[in-house]
C-alpha atoms as a PDB file:
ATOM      1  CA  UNK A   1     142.405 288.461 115.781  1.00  0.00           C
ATOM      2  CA  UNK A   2     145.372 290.404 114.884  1.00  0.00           C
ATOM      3  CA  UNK A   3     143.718 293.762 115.016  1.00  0.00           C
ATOM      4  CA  UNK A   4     142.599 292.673 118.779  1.00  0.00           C
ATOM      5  CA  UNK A   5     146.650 292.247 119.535  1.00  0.00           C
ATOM      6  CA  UNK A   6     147.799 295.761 117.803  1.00  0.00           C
ATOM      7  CA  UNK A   7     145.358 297.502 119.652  1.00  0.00           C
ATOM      8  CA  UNK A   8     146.368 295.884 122.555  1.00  0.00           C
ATOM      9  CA  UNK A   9     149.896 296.922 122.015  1.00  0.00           C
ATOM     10  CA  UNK A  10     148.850 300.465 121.257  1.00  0.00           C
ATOM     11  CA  UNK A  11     146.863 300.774 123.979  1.00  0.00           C
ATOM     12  CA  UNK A  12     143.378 301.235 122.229  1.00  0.00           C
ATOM     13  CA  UNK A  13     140.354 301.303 124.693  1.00  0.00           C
ATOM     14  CA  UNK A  14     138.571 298.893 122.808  1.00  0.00           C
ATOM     15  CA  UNK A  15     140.630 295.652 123.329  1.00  0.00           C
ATOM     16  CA  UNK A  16     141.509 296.751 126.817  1.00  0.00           C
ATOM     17  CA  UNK A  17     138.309 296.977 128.148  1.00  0.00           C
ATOM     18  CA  UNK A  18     137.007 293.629 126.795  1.00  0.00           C
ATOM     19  CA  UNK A  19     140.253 292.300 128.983  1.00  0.00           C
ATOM     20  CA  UNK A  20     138.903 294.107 131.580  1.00  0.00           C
ATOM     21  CA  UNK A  21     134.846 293.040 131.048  1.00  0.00           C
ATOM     22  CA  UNK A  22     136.593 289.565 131.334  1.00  0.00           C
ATOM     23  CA  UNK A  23     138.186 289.914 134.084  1.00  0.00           C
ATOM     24  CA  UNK A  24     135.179 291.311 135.986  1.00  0.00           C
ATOM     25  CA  UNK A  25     133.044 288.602 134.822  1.00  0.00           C
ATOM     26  CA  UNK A  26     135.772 285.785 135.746  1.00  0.00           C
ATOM     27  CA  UNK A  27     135.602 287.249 138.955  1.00  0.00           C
ATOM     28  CA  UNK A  28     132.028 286.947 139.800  1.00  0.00           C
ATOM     29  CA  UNK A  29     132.013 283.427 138.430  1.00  0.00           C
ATOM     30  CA  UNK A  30     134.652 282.527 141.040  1.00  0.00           C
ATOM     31  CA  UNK A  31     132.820 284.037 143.579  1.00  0.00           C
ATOM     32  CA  UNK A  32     129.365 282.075 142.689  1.00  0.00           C
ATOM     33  CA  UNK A  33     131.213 278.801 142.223  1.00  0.00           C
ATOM     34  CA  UNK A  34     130.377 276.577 144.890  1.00  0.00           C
ATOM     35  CA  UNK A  35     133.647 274.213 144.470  1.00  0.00           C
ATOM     36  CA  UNK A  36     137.014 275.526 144.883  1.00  0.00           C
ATOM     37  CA  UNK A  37     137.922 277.646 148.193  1.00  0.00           C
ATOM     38  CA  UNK A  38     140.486 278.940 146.179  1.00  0.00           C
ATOM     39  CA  UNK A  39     138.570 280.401 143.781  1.00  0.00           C
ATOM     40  CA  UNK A  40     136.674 281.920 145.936  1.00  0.00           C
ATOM     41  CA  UNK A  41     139.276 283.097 148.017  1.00  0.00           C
ATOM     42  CA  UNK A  42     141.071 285.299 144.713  1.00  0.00           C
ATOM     43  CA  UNK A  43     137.412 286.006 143.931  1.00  0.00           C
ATOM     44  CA  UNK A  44     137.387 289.827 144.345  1.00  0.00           C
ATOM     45  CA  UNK A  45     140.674 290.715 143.880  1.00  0.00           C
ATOM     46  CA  UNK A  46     140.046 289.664 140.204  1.00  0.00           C
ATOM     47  CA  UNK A  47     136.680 291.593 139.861  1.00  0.00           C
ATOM     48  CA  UNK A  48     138.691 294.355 142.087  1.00  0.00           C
ATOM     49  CA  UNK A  49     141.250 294.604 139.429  1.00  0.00           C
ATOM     50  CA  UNK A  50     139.136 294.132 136.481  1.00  0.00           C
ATOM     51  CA  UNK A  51     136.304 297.556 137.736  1.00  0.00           C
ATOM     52  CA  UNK A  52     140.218 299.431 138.707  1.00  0.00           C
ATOM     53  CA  UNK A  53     141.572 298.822 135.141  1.00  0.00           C
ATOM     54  CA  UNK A  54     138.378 299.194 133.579  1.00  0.00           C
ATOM     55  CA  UNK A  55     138.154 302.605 134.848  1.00  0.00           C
ATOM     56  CA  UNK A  56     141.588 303.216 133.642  1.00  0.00           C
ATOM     57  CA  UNK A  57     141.103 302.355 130.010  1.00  0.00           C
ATOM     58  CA  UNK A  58     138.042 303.682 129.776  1.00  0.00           C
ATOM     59  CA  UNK A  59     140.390 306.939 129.506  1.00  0.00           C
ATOM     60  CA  UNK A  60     142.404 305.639 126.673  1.00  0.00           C
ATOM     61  CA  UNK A  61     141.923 307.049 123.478  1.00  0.00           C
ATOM     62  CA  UNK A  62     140.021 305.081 120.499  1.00  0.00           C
END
């Protein structure tokens, strides 16, 4: 677990983009819920922001 917080502080791609997988696949689980409005409402702004920085970490370096 500490080797997932020093490369998140060194910017490694590998911890980033598993923050940004997450985020993505929060987002389409708020937008299939069929409970809160709210969640549905932030829905894709969260997968929005998890593809945008998924596509900017996928340039970081190993």
């Amino acid at each position: 677990m500490n080797g997932f917080f020093t490369g998140l502080a060194r910017f490694r791609r590998g911890p980033w983009e598993m923050v940004a997988t997450i985020l993505i696949a929060l987002g389409v689980l708020m937008l299939m819920q069929p409970f809160a409005i709210g969640l549905f409402t932030y829905s894709f702004i969260v997968t929005l922001i998890g593809t945008v920085m998924f596509i900017i970490v996928s340039h970081f370096p190993e």
